[in-house]
C-alpha atoms as a PDB file:
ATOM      1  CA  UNK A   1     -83.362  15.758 -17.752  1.00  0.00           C
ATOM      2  CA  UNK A   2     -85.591  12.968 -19.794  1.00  0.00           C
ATOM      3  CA  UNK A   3     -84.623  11.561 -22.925  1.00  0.00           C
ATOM      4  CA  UNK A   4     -86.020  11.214 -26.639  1.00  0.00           C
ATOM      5  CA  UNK A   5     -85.040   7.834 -28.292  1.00  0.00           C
ATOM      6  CA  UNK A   6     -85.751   6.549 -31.669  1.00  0.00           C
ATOM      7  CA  UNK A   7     -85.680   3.325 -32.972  1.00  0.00           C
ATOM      8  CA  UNK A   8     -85.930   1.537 -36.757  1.00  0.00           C
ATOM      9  CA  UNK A   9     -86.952  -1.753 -35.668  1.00  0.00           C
ATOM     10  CA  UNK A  10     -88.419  -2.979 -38.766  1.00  0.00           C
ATOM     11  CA  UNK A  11     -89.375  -2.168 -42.311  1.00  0.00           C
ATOM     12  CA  UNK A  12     -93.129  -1.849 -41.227  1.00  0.00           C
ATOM     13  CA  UNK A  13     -95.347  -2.179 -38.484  1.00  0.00           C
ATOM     14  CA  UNK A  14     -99.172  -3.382 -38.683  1.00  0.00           C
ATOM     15  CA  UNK A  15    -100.901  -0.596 -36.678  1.00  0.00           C
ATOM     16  CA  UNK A  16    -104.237  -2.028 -36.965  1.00  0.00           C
ATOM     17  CA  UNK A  17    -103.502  -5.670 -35.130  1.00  0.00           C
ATOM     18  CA  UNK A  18    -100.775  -3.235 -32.565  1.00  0.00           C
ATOM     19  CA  UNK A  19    -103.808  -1.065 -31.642  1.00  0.00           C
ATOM     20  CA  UNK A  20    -105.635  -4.593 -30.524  1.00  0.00           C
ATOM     21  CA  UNK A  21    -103.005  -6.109 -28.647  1.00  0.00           C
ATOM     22  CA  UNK A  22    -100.903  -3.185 -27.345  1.00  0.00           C
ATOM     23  CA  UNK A  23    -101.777  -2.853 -23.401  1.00  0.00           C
ATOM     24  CA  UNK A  24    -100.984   1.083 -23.333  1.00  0.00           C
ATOM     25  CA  UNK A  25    -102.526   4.111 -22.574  1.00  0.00           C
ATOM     26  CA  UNK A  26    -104.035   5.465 -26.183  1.00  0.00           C
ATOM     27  CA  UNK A  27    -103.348   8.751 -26.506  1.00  0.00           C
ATOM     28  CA  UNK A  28    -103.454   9.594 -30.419  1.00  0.00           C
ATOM     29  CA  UNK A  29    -104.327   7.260 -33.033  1.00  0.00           C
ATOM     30  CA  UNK A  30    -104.240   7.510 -37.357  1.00  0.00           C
ATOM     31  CA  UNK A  31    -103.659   4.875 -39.576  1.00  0.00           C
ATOM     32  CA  UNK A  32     -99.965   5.564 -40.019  1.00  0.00           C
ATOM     33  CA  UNK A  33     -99.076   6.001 -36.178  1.00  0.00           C
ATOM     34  CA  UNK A  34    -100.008   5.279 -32.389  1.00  0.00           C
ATOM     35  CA  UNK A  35     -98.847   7.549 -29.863  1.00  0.00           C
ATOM     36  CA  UNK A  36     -99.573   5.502 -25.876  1.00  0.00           C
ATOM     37  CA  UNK A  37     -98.898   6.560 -22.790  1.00  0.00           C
ATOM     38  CA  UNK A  38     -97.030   3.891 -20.883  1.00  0.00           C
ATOM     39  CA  UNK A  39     -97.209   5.094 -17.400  1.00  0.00           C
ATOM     40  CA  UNK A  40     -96.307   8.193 -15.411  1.00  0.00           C
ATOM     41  CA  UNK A  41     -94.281  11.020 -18.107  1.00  0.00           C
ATOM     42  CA  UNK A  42     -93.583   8.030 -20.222  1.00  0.00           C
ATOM     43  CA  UNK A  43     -94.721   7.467 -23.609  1.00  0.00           C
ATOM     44  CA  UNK A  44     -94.256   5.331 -26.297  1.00  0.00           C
ATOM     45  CA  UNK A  45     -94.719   6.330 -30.209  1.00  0.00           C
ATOM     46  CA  UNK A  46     -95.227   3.509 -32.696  1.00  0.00           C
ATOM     47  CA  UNK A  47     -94.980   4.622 -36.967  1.00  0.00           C
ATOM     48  CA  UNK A  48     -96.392   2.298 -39.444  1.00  0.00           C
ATOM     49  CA  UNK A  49     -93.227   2.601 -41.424  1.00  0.00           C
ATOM     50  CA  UNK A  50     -91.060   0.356 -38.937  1.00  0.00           C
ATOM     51  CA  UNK A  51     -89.906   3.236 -36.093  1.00  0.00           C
ATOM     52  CA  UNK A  52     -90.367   3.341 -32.681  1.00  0.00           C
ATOM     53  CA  UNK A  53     -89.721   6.235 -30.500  1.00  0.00           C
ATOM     54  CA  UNK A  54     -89.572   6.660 -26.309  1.00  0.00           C
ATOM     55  CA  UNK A  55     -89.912   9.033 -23.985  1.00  0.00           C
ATOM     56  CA  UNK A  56     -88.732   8.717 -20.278  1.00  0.00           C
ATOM     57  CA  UNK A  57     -88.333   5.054 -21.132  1.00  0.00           C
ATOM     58  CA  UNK A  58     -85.105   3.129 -19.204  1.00  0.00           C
ATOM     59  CA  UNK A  59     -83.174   0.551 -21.329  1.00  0.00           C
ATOM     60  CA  UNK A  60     -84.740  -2.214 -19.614  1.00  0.00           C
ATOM     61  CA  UNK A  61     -88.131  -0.638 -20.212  1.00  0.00           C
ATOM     62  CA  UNK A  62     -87.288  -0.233 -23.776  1.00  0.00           C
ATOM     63  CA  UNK A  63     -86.017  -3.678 -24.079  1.00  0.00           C
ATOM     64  CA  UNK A  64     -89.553  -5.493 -22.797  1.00  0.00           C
ATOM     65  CA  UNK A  65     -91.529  -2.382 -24.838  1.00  0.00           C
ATOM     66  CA  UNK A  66     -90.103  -3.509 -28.050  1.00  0.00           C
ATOM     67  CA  UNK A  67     -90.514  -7.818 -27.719  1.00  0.00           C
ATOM     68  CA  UNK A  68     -94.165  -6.758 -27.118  1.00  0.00           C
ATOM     69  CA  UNK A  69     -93.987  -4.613 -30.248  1.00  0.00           C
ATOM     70  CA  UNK A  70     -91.988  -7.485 -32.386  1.00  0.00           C
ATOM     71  CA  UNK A  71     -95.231  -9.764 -33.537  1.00  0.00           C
ATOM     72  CA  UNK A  72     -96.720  -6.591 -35.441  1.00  0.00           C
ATOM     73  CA  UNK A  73     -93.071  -6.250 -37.369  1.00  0.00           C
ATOM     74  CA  UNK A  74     -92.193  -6.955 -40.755  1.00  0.00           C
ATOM     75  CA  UNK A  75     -88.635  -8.063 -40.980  1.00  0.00           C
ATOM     76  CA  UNK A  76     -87.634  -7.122 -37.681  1.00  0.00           C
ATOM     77  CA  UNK A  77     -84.358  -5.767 -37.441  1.00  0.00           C
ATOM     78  CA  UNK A  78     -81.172  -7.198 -35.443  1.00  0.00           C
ATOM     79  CA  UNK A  79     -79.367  -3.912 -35.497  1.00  0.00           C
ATOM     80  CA  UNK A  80     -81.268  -0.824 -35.198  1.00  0.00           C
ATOM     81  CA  UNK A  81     -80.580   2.615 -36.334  1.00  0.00           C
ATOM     82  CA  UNK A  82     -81.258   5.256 -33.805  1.00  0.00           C
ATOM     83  CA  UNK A  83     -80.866   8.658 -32.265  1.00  0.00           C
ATOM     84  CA  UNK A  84     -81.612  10.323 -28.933  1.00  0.00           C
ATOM     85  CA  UNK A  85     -82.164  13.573 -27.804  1.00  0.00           C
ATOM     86  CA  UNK A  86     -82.494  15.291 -24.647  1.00  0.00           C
ATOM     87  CA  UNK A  87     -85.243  16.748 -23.193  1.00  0.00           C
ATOM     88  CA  UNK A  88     -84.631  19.560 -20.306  1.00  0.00           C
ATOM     89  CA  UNK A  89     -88.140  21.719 -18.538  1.00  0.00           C
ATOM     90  CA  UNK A  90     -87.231  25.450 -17.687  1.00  0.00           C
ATOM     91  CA  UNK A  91     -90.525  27.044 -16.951  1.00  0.00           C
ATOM     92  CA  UNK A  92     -90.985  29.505 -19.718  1.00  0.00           C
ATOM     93  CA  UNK A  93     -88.581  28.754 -22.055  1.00  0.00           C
ATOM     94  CA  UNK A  94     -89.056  26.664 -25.277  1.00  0.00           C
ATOM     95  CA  UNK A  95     -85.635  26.208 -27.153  1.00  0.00           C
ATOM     96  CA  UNK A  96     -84.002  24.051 -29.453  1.00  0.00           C
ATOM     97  CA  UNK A  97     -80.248  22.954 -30.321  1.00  0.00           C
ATOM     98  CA  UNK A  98     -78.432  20.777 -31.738  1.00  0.00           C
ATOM     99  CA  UNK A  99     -77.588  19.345 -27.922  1.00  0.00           C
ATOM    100  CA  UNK A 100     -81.309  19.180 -26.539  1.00  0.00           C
ATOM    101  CA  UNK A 101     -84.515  20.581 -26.743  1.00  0.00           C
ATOM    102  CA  UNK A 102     -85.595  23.055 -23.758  1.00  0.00           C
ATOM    103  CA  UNK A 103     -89.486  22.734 -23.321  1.00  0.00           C
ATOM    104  CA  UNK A 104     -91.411  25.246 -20.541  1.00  0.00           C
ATOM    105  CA  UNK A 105     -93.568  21.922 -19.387  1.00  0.00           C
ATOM    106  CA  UNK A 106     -94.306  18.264 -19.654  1.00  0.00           C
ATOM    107  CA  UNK A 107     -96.780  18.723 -22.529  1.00  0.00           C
ATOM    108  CA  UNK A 108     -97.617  15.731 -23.925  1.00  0.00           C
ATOM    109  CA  UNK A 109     -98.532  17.078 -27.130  1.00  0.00           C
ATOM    110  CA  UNK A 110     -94.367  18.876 -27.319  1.00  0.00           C
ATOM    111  CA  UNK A 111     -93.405  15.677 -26.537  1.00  0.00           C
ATOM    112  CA  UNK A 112     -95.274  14.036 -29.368  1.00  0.00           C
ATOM    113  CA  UNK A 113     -93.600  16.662 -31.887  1.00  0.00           C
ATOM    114  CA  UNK A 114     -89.998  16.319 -30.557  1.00  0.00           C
ATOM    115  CA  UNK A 115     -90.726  11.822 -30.670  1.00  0.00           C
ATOM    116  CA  UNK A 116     -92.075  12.329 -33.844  1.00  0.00           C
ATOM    117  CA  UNK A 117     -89.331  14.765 -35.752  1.00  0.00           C
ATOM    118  CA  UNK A 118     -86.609  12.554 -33.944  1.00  0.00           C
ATOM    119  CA  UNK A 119     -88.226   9.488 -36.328  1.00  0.00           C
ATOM    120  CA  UNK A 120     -87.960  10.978 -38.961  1.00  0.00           C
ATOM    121  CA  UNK A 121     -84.753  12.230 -38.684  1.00  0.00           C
ATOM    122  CA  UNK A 122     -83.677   8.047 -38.008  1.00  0.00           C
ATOM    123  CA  UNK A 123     -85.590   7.035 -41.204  1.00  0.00           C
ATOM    124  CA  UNK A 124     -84.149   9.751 -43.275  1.00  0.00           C
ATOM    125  CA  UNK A 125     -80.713   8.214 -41.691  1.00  0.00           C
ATOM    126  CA  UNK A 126     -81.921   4.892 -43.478  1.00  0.00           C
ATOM    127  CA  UNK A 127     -83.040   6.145 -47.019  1.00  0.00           C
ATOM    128  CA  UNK A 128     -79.909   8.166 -47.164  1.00  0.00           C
ATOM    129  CA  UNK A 129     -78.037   4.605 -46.617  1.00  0.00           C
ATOM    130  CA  UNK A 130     -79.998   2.795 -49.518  1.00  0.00           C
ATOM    131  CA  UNK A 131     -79.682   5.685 -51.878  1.00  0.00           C
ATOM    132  CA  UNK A 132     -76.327   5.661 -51.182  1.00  0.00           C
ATOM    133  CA  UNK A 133     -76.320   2.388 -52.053  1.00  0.00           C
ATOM    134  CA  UNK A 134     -78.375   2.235 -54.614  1.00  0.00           C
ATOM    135  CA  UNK A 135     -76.290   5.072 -56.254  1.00  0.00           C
ATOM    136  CA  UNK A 136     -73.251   2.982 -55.996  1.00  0.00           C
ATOM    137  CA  UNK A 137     -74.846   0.450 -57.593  1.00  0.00           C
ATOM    138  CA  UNK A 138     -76.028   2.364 -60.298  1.00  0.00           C
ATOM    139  CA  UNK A 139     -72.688   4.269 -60.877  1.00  0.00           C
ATOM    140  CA  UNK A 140     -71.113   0.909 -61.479  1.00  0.00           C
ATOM    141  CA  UNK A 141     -73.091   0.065 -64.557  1.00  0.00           C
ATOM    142  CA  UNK A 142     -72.584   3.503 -65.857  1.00  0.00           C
ATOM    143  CA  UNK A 143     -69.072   3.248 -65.804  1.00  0.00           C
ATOM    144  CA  UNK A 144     -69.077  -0.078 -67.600  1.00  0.00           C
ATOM    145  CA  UNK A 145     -71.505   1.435 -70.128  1.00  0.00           C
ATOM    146  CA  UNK A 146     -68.605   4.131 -70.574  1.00  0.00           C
ATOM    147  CA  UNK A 147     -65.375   2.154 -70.791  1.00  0.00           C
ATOM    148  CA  UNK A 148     -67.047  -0.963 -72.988  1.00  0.00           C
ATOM    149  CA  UNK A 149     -69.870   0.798 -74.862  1.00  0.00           C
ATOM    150  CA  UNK A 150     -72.515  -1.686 -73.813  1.00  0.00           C
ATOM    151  CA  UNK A 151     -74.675  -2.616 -70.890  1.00  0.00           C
ATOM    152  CA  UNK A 152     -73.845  -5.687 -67.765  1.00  0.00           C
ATOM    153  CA  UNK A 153     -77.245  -5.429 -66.593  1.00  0.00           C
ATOM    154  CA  UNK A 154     -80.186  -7.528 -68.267  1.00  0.00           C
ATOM    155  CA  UNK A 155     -83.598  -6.543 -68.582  1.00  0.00           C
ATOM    156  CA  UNK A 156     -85.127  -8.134 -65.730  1.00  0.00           C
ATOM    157  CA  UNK A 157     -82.622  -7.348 -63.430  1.00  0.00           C
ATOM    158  CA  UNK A 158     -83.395  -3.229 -64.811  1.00  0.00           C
ATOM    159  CA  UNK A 159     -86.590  -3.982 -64.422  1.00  0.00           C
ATOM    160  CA  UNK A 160     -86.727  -5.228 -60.698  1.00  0.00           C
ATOM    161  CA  UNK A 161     -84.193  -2.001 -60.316  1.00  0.00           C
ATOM    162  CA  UNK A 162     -86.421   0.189 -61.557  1.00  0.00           C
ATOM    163  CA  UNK A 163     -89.160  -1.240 -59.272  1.00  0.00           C
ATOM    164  CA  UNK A 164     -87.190  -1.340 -56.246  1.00  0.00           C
ATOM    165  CA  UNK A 165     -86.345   2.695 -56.944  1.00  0.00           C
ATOM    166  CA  UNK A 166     -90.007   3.397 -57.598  1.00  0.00           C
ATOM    167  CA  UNK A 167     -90.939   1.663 -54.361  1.00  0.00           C
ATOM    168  CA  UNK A 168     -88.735   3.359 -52.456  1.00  0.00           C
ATOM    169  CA  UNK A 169     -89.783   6.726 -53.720  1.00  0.00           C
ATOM    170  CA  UNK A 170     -93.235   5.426 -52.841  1.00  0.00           C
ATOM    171  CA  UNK A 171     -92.754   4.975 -49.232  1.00  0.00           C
ATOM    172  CA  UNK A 172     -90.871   8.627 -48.528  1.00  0.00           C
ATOM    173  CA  UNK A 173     -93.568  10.385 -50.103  1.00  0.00           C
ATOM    174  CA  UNK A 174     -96.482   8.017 -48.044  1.00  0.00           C
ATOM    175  CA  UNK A 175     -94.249   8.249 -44.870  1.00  0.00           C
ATOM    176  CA  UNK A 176     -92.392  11.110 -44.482  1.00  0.00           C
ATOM    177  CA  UNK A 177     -94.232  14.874 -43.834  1.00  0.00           C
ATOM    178  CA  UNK A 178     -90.873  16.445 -44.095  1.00  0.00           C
ATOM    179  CA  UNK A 179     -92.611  19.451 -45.718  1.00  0.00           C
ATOM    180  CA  UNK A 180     -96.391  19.426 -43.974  1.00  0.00           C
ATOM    181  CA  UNK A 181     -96.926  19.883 -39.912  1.00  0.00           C
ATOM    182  CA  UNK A 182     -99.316  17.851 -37.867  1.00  0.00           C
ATOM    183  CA  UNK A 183    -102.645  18.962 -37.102  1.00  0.00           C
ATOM    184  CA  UNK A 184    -101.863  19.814 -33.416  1.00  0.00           C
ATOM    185  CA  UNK A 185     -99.054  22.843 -34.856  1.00  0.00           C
ATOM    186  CA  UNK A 186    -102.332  24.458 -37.234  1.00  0.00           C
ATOM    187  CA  UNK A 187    -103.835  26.553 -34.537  1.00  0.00           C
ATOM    188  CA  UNK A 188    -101.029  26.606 -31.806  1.00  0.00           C
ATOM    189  CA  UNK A 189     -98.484  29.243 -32.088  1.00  0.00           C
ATOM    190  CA  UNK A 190     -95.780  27.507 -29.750  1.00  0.00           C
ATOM    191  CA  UNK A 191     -96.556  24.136 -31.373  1.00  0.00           C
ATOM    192  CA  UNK A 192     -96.002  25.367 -34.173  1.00  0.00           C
ATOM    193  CA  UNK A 193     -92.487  26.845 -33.584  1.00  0.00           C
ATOM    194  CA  UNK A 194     -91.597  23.709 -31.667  1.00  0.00           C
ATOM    195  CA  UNK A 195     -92.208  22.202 -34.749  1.00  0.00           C
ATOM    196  CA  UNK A 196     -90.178  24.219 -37.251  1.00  0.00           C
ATOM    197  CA  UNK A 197     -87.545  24.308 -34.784  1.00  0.00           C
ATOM    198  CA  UNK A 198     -86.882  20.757 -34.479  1.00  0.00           C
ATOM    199  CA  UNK A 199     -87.408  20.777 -38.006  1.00  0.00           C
ATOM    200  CA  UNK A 200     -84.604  22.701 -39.155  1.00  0.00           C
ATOM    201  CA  UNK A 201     -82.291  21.648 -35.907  1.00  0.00           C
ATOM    202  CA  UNK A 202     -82.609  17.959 -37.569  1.00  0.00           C
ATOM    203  CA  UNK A 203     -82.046  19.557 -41.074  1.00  0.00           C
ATOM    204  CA  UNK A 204     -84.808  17.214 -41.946  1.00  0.00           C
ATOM    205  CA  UNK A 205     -85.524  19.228 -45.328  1.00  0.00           C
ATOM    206  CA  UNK A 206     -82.090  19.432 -46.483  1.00  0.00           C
ATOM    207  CA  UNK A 207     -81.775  15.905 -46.015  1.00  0.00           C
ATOM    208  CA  UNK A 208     -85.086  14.722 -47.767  1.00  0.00           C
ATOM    209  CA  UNK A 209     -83.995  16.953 -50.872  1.00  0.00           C
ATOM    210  CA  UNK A 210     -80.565  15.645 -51.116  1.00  0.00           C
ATOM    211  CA  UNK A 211     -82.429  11.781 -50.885  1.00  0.00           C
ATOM    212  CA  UNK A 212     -84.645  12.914 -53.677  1.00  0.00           C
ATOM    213  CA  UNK A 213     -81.820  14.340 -55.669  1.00  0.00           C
ATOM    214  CA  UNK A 214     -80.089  11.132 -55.434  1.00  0.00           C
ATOM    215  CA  UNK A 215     -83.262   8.895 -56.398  1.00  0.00           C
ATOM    216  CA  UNK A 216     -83.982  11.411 -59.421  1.00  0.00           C
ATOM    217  CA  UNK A 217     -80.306  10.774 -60.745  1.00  0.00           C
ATOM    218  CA  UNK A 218     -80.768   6.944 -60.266  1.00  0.00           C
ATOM    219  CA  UNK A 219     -83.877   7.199 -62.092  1.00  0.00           C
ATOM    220  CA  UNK A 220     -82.668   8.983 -65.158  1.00  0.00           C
ATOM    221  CA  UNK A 221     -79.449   6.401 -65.032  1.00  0.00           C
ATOM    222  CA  UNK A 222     -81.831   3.705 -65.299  1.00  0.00           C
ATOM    223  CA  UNK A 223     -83.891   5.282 -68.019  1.00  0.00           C
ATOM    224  CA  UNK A 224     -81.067   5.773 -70.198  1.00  0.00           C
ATOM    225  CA  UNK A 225     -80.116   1.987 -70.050  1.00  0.00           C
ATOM    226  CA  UNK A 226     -84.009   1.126 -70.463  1.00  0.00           C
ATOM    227  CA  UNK A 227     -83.641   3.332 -73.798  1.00  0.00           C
ATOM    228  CA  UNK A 228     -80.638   1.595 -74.730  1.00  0.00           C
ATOM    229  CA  UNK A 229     -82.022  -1.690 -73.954  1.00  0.00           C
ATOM    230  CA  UNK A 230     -84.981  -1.155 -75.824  1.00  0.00           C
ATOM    231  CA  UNK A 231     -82.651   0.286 -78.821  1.00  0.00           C
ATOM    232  CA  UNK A 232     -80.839  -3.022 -78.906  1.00  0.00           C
ATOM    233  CA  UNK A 233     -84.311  -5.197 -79.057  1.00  0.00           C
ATOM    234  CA  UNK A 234     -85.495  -3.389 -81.692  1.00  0.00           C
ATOM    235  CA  UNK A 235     -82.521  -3.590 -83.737  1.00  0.00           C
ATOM    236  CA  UNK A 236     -82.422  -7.193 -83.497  1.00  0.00           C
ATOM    237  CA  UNK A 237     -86.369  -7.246 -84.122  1.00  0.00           C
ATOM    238  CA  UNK A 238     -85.461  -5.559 -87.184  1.00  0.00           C
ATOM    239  CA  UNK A 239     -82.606  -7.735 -88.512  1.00  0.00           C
ATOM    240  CA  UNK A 240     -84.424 -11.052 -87.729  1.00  0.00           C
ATOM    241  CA  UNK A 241     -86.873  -9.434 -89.923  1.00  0.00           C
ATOM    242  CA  UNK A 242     -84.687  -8.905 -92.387  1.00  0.00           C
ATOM    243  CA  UNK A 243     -83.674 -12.209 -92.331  1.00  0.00           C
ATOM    244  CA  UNK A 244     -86.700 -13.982 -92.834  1.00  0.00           C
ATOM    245  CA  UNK A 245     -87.552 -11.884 -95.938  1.00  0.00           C
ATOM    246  CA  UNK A 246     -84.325 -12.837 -97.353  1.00  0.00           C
ATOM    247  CA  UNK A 247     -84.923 -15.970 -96.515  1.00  0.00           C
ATOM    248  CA  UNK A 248     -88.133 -15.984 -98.150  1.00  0.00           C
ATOM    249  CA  UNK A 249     -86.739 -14.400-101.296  1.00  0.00           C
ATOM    250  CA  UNK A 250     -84.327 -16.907-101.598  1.00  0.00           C
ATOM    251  CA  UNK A 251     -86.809 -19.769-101.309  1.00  0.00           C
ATOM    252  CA  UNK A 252     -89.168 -18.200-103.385  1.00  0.00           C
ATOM    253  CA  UNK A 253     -85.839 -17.468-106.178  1.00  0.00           C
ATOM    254  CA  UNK A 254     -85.058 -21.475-105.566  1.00  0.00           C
ATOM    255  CA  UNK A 255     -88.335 -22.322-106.479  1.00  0.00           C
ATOM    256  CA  UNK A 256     -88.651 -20.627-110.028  1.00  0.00           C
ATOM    257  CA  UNK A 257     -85.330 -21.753-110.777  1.00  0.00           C
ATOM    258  CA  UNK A 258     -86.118 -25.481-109.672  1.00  0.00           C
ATOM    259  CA  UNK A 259     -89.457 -25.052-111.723  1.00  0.00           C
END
């Protein structure tokens, strides 16, 4: 039995400067990912958006893979979400549950697929947590807006908000191929159904519409209060306004009179 494990380790890695240093095998190579053979069965699958998955790798293994993998990491992280899965050969056969995936071979290119769906299955684990999160956050205001009838957010906090949603949303769409399949699964049958397999063992569609779902209602929240925001300015625009033409009326009446 081997065993698939995936790592977040950090909110990006630099592919580019990894691909220079890096002393594995190359195997495949885009400029979102880096798939190496390390040695013998074992291999090593690096994703611009901060993961890091293994194959065949022992803890200590793991351990020395990732310090070499640290200097290419933005804001590397101290604890790591992760998931493993296990990986059994019966000649033949090519299965998938929710305990392990049963592959006829050692092919490196089923391996890639089972690394690669196991990653995203981890960083759909994260965005689910900052949605989550963010939903909380957002929930919070709304009820405040209900019970007191005005906002506790100010505009440049909304505004950085906003921004950190839209970012967010940014870097799922860039990242994730929840909906597309490799290159590799196009013209291969049994890639293919590897893929889709793992696909809907990890519920990985599910997942990434209920994360979408939750970003869409955060984004509508923060609309609203945007409107409301913008409501308020304008009102106040309007009265200063006011204001000053009284103001100027008044001078203007003061004057005659004092002439």
């Amino acid at each position: 039995m081997y065993r698939v494990v995936a790592y977040q380790v950090a909110s990006a890695i630099q592919i580019k400067a990894s691909k220079q240093e890096l002393p594995w095998q190359l195997v495949f190579q885009d400029s979102d990912e880096l798939y190496y053979k390390s040695s013998n069965q074992k291999f090593i699958y690096i994703f611009q958006y901060g993961m890091v998955s293994f194959f065949n790798l022992s803890h200590d293994e793991i351990e020395q893979a990732l310090k070499q993998i640290k200097p290419f990491c933005s804001n590397y992280f101290t604890e790591k979400l992760s998931e493993s899965v296990s990986v059994i050969v019966k000649p033949e056969t090519l299965r998938v549950t929710f305990d392990d995936v049963v592959l006829p071979e050692l092919d490196q290119e089923m391996i890639r697929l089972v690394m690669l769906n196991t990653s995203q299955s981890v960083a759909l684990d994260r965005y689910a947590e900052i949605t989550e999160e963010l939903l909380i956050e957002t929930n919070k205001h709304t009820l405040f807006l209900e019970e007191k009838g005005t906002l506790d957010i100010s505009g440049n906090k909304l505004k950085r908000f906003i921004g950190k949603i839209l970012n967010i949303k940014n870097k799922i769409s860039e990242n994730l191929y929840i909906f597309d399949s490799p290159e590799i699964t196009w013209e291969n049958e049994q890639l293919n159904r590897l893929n889709q397999d793992l696909k809907r063992t990890f519920d990985l569609q599910d997942r990434y519409r209920l994360i979408h779902d939750r970003i869409e209602i955060i984004k509508d929240n923060l609309e609203l209060f945007k409107d409301i925001m913008d409501h308020k300015e304008s009102s106040r625009l309007e009265w200063i306004i006011i204001i000053l033409i009284v103001i100027e009326v008044v001078d203007m009446f003061i004057g005659k009179i004092l002439g």
